[in-house]
Protein backbone atom coordinates (compact mmCIF):
# COMPACT_ATOMS: atom_id res chain seq x y z
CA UNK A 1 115.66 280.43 1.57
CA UNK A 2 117.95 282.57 -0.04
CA UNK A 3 117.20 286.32 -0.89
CA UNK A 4 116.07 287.62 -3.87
CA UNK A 5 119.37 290.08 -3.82
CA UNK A 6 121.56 287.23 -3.01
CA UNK A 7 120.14 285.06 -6.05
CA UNK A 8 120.88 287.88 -8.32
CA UNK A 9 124.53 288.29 -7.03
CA UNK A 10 124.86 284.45 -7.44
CA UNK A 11 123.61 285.15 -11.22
CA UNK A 12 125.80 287.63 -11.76
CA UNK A 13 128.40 285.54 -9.99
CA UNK A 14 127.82 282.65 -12.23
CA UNK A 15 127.97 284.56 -15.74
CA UNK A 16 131.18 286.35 -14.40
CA UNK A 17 133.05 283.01 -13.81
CA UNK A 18 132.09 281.57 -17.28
CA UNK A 19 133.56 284.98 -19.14
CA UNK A 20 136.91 283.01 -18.81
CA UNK A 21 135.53 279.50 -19.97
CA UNK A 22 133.77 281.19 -22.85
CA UNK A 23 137.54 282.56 -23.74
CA UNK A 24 139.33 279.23 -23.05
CA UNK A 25 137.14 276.89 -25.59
CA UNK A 26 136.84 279.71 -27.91
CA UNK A 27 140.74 279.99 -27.85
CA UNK A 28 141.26 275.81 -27.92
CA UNK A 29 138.96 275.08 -31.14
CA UNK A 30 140.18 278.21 -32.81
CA UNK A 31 138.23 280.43 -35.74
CA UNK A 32 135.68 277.81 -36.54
CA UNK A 33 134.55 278.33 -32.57
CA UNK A 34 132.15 281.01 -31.34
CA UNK A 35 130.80 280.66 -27.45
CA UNK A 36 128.12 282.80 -26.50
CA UNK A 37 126.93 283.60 -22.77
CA UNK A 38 123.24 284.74 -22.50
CA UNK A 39 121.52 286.27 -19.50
CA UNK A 40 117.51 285.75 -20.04
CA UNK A 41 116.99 288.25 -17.14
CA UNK A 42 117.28 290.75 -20.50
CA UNK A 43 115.58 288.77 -22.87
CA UNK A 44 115.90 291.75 -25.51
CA UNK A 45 119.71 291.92 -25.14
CA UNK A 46 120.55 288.61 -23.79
CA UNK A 47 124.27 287.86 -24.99
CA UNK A 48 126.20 289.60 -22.60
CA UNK A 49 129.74 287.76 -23.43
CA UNK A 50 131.14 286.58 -27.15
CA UNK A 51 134.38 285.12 -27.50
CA UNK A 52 135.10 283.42 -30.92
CA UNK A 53 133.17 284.87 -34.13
CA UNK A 54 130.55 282.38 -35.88
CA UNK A 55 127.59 284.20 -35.71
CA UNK A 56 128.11 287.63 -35.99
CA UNK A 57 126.95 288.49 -32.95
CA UNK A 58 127.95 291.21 -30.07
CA UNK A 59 127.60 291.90 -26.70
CA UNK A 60 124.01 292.99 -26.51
CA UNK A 61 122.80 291.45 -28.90
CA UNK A 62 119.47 288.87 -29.01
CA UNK A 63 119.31 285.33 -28.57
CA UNK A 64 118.20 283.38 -31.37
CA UNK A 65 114.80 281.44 -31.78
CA UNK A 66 116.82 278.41 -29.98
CA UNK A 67 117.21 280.23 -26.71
CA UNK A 68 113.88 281.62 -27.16
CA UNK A 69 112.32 277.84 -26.66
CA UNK A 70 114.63 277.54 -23.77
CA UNK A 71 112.59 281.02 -22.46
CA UNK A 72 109.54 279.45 -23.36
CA UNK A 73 110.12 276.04 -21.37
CA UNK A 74 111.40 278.36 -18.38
CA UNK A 75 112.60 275.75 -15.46
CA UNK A 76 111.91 272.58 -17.38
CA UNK A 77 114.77 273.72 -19.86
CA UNK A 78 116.89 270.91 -20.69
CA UNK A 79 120.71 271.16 -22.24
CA UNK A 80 120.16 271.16 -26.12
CA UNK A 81 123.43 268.93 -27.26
CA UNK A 82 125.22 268.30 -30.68
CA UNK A 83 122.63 269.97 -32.74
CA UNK A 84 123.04 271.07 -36.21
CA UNK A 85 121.60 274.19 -37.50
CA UNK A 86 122.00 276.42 -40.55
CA UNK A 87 122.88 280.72 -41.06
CA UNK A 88 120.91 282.70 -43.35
CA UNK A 89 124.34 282.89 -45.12
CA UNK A 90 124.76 279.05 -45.23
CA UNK A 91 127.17 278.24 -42.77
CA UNK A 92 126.56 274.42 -41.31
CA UNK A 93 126.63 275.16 -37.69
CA UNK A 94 127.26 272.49 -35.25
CA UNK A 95 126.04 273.73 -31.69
CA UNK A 96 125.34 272.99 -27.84
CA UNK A 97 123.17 275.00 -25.49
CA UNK A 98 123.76 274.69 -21.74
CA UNK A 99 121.33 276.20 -19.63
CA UNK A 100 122.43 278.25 -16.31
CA UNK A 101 120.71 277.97 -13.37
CA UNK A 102 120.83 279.33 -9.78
CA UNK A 103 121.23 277.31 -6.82
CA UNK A 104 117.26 277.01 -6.56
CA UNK A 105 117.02 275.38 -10.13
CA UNK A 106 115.65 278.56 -11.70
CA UNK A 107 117.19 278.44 -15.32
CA UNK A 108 118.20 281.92 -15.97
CA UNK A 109 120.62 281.86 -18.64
CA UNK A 110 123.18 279.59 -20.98
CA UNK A 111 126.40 278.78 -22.44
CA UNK A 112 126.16 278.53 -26.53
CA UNK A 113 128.84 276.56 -28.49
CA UNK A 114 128.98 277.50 -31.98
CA UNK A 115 131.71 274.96 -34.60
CA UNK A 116 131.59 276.49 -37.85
CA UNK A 117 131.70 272.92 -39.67
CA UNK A 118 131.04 274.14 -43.16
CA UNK A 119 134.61 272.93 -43.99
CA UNK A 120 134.40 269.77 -42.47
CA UNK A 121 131.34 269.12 -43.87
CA UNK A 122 132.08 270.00 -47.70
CA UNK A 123 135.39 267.91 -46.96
CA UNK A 124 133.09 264.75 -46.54
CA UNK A 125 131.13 265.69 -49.06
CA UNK A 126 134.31 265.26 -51.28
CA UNK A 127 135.55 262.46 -49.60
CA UNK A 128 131.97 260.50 -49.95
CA UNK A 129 131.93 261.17 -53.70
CA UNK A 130 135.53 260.29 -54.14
CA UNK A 131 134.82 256.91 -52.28
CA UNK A 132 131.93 256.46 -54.27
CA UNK A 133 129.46 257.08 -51.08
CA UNK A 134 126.55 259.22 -51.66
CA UNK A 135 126.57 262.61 -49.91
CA UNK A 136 125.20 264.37 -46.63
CA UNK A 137 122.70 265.43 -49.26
CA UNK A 138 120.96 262.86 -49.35
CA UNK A 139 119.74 263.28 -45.47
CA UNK A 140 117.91 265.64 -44.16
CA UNK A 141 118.62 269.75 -44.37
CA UNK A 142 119.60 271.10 -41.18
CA UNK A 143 116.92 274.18 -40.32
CA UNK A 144 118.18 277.60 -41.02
CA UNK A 145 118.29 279.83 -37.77
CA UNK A 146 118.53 283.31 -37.88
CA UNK A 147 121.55 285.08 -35.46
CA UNK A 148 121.41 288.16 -34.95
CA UNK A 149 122.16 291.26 -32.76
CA UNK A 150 118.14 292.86 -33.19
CA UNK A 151 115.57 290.87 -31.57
CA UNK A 152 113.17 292.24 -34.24
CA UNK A 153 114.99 290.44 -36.92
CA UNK A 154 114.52 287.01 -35.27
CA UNK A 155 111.01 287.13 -34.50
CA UNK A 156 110.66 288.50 -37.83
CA UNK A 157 112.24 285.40 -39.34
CA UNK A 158 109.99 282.90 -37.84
CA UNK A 159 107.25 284.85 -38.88
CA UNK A 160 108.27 284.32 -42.47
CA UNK A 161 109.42 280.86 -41.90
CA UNK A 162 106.13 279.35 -40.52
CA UNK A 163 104.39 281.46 -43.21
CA UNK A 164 106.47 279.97 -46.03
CA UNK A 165 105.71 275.93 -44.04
CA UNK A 166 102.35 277.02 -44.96
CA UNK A 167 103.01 278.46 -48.78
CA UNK A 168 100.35 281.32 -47.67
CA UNK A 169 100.35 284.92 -46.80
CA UNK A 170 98.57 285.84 -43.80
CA UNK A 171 95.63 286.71 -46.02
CA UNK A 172 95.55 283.24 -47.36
CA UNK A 173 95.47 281.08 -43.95
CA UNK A 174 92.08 280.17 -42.28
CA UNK A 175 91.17 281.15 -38.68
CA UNK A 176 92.80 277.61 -37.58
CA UNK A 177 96.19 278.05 -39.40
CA UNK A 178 96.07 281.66 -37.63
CA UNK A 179 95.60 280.28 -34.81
CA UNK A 180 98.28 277.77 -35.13
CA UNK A 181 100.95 280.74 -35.85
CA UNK A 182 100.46 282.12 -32.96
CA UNK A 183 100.66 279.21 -30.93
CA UNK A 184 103.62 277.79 -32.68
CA UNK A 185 104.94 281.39 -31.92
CA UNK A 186 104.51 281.13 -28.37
CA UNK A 187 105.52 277.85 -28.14
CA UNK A 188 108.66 278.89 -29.19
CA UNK A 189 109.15 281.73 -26.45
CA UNK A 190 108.30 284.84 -28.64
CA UNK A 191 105.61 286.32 -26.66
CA UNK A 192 108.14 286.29 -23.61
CA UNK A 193 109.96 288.99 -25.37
CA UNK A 194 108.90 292.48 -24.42
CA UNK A 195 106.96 294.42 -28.01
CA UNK A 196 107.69 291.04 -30.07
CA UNK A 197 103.57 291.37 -29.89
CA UNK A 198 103.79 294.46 -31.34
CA UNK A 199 106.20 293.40 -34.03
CA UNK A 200 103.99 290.04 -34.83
CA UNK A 201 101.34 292.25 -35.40
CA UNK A 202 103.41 294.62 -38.29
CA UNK A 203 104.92 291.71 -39.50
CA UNK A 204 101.27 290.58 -40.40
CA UNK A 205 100.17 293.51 -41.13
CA UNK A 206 97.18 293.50 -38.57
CA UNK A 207 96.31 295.63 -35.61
CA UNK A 208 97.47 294.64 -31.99
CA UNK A 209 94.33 294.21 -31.02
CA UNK A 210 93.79 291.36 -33.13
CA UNK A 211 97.36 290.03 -32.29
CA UNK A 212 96.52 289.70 -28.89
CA UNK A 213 93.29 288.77 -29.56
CA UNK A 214 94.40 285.78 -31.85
CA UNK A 215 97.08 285.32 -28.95
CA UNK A 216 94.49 284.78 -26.03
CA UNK A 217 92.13 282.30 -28.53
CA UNK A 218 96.03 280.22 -29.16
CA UNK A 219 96.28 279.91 -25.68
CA UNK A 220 92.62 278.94 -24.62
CA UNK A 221 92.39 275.22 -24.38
CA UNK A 222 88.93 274.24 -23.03
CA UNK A 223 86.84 276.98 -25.05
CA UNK A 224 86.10 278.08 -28.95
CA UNK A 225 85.31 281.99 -28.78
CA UNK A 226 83.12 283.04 -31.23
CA UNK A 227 83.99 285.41 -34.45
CA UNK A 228 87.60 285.61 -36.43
CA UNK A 229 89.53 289.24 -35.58
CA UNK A 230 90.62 291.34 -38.68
């Protein structure tokens, strides 16, 4: 079995040998491209390579809520292909997330491709209406996801975005929608980031206490603890 030393240099290894991948796609699609390499062993800081410039982000900066469910679903991380997402600044976003792993199937990391299809996209749209075809309208909205180089800013985002599912304030939801937050929350990797507990809590405007406390109750499954935390 190999070291625990050795598995790191094979991580490092790994991430070192895609630095020129990330620079070849980035360099064949052109400006609409962005490819990002992430190393979850920093969770905080994950991207540690950026070649192309979609998403504004830098080396050091934080993985978005996407690589956050990859966190959360640790070794039973699948590749996330062809999706379509959305920036706050309404970019249409066309993206694939590989996961890394070591040689022992531990996933530790993974290769973002960002296409910048807003162009494409609005080109169809004028294309559809020309031919008399109804739009990409019509479908469903891609979800918006929040890039960006602070970690404090995404977890901060779904805060507000399962808050405004719900069309209620903290104050507003019952103990069951509270509970579902922070589930959902977890569910989606959050908690795996170090002080995003603490940053829940502000967000909410409620004391850590009762963030982990509301944490612990999301997480029970085969019990229903007495009393609602303030």
């Amino acid at each position: 079995m190999a070291s625990d030393q050795s598995l790191e240099r094979e991580r490092d290894a790994i991430i070192a040998a895609l630095g020129p991948v990330a620079d070849g796609i980035a360099a064949t699609f052109g400006p609409v491209c962005e490819v990002v390499i992430h190393d979850y062993r920093s969770p905080e800081k994950s991207v540690v390579a950026v070649a192309g410039a979609v998403t504004g982000r830098a080396v050091g900066g934080a993985m978005s809520e996407i690589g956050m469910r990859v966190l959360a679903r640790g070794d039973e991380a699948g590749d996330e292909l062809n999706y379509l997402t959305r920036t706050g600044g309404g970019q249409l976003v066309k993206s694939s997330t590989m996961v890394l792993r070591d040689s022992t199937g531990v996933v530790f990391g993974a290769l973002c491709v960002n296409l910048d299809v807003t162009a494409v996209n609005q080109a169809r749209t004028l294309l559809g209406a020309l031919a008399g075809h109804a739009g990409p309208g019509a479908g469903t909205e891609p979800p918006v996801t929040t890039f960006g180089n602070d970690i404090d800013s995404v977890v901060d985002a779904l805060v507000d975005a399962h808050l405004l599912r719900q069309s209620q304030t903290w104050a507003g939801l019952d103990r069951a929608r509270r509970l579902e937050l922070f589930r959902s929350l977890d569910e989606r990797g959050v908690f795996a980031v170090r002080r995003a507990i603490e940053q829940v809590a502000v967000r909410l405007g409620i004391s850590r206490a009762s963030a982990y406390s509301y944490l612990s109750q999301a997480r029970a499954t085969d019990q229903t603890p007495e009393g609602d935390p303030t």
